[in-house]
C-alpha atoms as a PDB file:
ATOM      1  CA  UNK A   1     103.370 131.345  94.235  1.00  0.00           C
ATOM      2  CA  UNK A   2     100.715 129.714  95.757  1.00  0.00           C
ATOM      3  CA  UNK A   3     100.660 126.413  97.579  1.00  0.00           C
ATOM      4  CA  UNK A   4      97.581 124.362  97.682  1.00  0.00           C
ATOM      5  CA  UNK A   5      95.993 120.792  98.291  1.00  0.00           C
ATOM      6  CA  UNK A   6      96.417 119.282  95.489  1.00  0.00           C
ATOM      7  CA  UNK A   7      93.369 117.704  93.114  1.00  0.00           C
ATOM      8  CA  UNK A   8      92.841 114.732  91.572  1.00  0.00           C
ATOM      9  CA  UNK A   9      92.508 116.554  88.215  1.00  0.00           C
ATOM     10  CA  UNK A  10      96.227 117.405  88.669  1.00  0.00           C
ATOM     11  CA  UNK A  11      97.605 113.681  88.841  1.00  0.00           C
ATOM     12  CA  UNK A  12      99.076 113.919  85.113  1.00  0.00           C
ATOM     13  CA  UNK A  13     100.706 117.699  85.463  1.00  0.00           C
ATOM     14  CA  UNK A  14     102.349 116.247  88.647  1.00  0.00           C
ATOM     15  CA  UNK A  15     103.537 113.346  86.459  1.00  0.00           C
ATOM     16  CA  UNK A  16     104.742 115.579  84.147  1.00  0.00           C
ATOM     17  CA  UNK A  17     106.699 117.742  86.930  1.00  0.00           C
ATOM     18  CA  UNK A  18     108.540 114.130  87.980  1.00  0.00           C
ATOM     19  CA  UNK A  19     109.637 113.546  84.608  1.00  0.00           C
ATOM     20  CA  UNK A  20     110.602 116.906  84.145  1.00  0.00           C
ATOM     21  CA  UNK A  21     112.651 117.217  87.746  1.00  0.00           C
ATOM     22  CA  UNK A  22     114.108 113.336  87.116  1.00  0.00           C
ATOM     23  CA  UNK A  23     115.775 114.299  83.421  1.00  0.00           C
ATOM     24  CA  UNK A  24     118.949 116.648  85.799  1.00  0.00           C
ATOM     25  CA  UNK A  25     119.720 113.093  87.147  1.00  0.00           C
ATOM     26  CA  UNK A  26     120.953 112.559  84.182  1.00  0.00           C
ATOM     27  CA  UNK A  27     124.078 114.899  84.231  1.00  0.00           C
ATOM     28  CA  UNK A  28     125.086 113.129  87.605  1.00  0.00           C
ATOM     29  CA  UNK A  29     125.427 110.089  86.092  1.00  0.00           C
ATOM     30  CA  UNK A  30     122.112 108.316  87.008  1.00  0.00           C
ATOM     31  CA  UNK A  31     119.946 107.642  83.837  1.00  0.00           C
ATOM     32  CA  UNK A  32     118.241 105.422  85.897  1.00  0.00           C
ATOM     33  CA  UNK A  33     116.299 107.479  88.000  1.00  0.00           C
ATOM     34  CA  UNK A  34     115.734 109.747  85.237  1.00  0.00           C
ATOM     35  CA  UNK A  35     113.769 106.784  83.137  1.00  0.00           C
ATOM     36  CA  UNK A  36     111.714 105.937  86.318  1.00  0.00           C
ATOM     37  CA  UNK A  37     107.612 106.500  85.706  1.00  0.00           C
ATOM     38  CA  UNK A  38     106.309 108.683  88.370  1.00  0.00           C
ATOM     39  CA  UNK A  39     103.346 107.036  90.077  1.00  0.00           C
ATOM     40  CA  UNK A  40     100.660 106.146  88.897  1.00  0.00           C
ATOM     41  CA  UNK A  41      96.949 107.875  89.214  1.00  0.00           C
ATOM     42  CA  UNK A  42      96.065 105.427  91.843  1.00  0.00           C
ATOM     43  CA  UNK A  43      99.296 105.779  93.527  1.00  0.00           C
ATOM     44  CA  UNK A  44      98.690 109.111  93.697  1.00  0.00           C
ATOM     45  CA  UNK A  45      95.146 108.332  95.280  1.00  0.00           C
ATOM     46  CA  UNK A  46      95.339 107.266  98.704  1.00  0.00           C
ATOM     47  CA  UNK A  47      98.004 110.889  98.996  1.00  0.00           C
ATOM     48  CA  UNK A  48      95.354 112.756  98.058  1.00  0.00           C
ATOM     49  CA  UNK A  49      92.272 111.091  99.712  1.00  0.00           C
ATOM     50  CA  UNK A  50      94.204 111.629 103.336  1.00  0.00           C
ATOM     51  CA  UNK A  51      94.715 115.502 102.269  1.00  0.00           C
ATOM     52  CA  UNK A  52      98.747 114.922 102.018  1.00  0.00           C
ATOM     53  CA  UNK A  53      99.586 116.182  98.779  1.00  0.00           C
ATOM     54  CA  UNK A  54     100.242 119.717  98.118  1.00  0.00           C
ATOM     55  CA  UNK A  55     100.946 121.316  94.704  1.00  0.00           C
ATOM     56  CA  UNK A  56     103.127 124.798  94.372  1.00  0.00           C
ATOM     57  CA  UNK A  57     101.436 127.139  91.587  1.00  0.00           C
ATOM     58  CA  UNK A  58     102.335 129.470  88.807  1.00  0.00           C
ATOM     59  CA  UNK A  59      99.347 132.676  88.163  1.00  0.00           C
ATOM     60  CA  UNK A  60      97.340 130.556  86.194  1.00  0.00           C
ATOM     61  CA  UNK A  61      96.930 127.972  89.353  1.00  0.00           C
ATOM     62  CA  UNK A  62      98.452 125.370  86.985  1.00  0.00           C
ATOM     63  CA  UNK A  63     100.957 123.205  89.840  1.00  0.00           C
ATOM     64  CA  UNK A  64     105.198 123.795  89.167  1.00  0.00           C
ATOM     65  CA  UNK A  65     105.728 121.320  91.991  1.00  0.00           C
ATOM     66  CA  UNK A  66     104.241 119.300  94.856  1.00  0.00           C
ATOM     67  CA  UNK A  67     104.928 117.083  97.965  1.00  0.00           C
ATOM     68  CA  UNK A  68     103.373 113.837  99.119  1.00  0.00           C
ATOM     69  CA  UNK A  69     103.381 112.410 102.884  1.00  0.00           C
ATOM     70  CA  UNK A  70     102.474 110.219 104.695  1.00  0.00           C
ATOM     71  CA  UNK A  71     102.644 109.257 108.165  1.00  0.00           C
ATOM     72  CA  UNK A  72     105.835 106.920 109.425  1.00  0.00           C
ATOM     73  CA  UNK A  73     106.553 105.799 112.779  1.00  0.00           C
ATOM     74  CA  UNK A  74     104.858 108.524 114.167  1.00  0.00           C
ATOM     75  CA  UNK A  75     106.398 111.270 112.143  1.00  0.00           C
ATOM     76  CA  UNK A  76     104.827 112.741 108.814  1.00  0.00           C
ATOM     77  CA  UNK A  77     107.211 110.815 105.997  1.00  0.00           C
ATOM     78  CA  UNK A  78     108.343 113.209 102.867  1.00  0.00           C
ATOM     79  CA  UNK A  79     107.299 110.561 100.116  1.00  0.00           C
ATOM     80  CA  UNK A  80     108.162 112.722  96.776  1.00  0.00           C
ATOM     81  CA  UNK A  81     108.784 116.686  96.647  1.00  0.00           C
ATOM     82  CA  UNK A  82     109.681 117.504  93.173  1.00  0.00           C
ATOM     83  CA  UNK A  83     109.680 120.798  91.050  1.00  0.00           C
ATOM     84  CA  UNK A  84     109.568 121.523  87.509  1.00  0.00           C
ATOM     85  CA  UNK A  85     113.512 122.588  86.346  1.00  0.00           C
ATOM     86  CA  UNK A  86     111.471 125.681  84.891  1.00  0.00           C
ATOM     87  CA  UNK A  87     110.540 126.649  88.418  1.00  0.00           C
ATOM     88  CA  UNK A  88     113.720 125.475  90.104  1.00  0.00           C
ATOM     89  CA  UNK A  89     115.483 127.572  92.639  1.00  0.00           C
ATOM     90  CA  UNK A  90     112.761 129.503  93.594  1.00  0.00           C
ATOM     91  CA  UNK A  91     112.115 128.178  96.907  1.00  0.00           C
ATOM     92  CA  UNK A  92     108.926 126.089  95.780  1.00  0.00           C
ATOM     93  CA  UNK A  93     110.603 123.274  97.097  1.00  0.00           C
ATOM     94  CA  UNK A  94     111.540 124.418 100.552  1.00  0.00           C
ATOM     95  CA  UNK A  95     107.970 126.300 100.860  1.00  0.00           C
ATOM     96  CA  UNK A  96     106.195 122.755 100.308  1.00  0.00           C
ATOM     97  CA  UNK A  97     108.425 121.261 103.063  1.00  0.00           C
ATOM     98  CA  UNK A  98     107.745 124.358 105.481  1.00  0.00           C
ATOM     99  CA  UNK A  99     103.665 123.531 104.476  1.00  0.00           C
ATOM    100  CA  UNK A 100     104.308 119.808 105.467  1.00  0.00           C
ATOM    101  CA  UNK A 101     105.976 120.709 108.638  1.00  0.00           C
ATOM    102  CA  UNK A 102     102.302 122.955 109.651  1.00  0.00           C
ATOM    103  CA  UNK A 103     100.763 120.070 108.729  1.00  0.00           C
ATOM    104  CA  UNK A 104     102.856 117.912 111.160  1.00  0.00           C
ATOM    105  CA  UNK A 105     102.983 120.483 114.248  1.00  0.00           C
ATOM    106  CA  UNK A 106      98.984 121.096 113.300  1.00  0.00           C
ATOM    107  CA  UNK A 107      98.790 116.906 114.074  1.00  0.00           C
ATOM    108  CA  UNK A 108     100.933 116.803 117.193  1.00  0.00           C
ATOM    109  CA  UNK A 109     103.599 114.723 115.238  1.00  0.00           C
ATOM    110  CA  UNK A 110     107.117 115.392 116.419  1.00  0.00           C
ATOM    111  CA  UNK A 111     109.443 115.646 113.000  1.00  0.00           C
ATOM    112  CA  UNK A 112     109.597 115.292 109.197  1.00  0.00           C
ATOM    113  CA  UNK A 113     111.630 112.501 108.116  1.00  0.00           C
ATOM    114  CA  UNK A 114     112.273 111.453 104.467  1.00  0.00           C
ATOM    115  CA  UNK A 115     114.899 109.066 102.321  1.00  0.00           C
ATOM    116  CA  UNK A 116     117.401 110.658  99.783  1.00  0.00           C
ATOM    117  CA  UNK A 117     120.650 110.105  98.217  1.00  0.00           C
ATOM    118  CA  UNK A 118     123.495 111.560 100.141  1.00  0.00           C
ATOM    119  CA  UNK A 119     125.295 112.476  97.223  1.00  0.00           C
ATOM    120  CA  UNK A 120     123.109 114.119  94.736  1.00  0.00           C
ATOM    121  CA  UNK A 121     123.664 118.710  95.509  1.00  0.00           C
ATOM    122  CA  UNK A 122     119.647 119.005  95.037  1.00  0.00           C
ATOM    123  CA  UNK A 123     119.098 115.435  97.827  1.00  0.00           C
ATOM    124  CA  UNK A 124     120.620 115.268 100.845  1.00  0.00           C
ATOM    125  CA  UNK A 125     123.019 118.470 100.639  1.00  0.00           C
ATOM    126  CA  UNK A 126     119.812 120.858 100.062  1.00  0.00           C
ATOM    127  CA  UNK A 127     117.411 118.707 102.886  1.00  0.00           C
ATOM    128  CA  UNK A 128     120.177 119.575 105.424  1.00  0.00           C
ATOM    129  CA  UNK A 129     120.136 123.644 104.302  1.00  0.00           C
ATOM    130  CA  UNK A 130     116.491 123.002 105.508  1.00  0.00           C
ATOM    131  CA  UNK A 131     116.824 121.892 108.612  1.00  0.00           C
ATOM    132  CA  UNK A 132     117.320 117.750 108.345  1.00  0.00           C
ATOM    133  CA  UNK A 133     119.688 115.574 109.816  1.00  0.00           C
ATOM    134  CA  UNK A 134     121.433 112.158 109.120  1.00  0.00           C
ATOM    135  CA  UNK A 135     119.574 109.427 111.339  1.00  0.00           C
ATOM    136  CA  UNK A 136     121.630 106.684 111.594  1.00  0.00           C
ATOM    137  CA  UNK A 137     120.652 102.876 112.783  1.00  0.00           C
ATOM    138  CA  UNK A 138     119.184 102.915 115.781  1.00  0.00           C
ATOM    139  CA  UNK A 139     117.338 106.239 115.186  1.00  0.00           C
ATOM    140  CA  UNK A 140     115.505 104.810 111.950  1.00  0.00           C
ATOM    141  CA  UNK A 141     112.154 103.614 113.026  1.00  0.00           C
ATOM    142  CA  UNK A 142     110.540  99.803 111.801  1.00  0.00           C
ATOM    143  CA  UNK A 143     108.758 101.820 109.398  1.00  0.00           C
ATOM    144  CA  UNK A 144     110.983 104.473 107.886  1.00  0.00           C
ATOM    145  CA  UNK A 145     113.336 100.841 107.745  1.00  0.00           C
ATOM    146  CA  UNK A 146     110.455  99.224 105.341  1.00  0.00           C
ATOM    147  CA  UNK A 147     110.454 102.724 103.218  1.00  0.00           C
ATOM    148  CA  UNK A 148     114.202 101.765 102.662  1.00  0.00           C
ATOM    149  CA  UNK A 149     113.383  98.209 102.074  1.00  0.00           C
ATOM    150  CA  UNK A 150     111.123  99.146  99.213  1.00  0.00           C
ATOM    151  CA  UNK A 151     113.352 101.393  97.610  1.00  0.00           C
ATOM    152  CA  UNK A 152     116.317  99.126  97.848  1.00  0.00           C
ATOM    153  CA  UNK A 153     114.173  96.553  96.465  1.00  0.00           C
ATOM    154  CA  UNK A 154     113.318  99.424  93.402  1.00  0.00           C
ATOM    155  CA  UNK A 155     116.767  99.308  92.947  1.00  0.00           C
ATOM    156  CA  UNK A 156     117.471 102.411  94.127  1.00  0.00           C
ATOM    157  CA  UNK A 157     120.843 101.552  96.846  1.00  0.00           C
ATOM    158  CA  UNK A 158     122.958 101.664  93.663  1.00  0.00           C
ATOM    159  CA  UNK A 159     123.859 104.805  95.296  1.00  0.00           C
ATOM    160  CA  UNK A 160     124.115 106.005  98.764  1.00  0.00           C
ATOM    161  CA  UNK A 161     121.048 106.615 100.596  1.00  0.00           C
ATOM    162  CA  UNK A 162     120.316 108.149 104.037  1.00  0.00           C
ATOM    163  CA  UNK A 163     116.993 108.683 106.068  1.00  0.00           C
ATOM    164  CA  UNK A 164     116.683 112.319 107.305  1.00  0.00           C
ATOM    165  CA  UNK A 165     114.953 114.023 109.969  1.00  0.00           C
ATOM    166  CA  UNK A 166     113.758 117.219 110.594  1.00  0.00           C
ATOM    167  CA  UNK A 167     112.302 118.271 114.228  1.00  0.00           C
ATOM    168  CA  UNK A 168     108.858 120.383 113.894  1.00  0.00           C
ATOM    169  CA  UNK A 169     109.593 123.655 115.266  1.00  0.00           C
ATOM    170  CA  UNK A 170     107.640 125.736 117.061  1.00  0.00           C
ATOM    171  CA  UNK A 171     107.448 128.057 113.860  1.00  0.00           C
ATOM    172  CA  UNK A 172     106.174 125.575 112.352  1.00  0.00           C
ATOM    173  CA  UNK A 173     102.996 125.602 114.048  1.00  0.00           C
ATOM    174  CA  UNK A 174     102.184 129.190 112.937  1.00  0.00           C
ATOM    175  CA  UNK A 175      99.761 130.038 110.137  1.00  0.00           C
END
């Protein structure tokens, strides 16, 4: 496996991966999620213009997942991190969040935060394996609060949601 910035030219495999990883929310009960469009190629953009969009590789360099960020109150945000069921449970996943977290300690910034739904095994239960907390009120920041604004607004509090956080380590910083 290789991890990598990821390219413009791989905006529709990365589309492909979110469809892909969103079809196991079926068999939990939300068909919802599973029939949302991943974003679009200028959606994408701006993730990949700032250099905060990493892509997980098979041999042939062809991406098997990715991560997007973007910077929240001061933290780097987890927007999307989503792998291919074909390449599930492989450690792509937790790799990509381990590359965000350089990223963050390279910048100065303090923690990884990102939004999830406390229920789902492969959400919340797997974030706190890798190191996140539960923020609760108070410790949710104006603009991590807006995040959850929008995807309340999406629809998506039809099931529990938290906000996570993950302090950058000082193994993070290493190379």
């Amino acid at each position: 496996m290789r991890i990598r910035a990821a390219r413009p030219e791989d905006v529709p495999v990365l589309q492909e991966i979110e469809r892909a990883a969103g079809e196991v929310f079926r068999e939990v009960g939300m068909p919802e999620i599973a029939a949302d469009e991943p974003f679009s190629d200028e959606e994408f953009a701006p993730f990949l213009a700032a250099g905060l969009a990493w892509v997980a590789t098979d041999g042939g360099d062809r991406p098997v997942a990715y991560l997007l960020a973007e910077r929240v109150d001061g933290d780097l945000h987890v927007e999307q991190v989503s792998v291919h069921p074909g390449s599930a449970r492989q450690g792509l996943g937790r790799a990509l969040i381990d590359r965000a977290a350089r990223r963050a300690a390279a910048e100065g910034l303090p923690a990884l935060t990102l939004t999830t739904f406390a229920e789902v095994p492969w959400n919340a239960p797997y974030y706190a394996r890798c190191g996140f907390t539960v923020l609760d009120g108070p410790q949710i920041g104006p603009q991590l609060r807006a995040v959850r604004e929008r995807e309340a607004a999406h629809g998506l509090d039809r099931w529990p949601r938290v906000c996570m956080r993950r302090a950058v380590r000082p193994q993070d910083g290493a190379q």
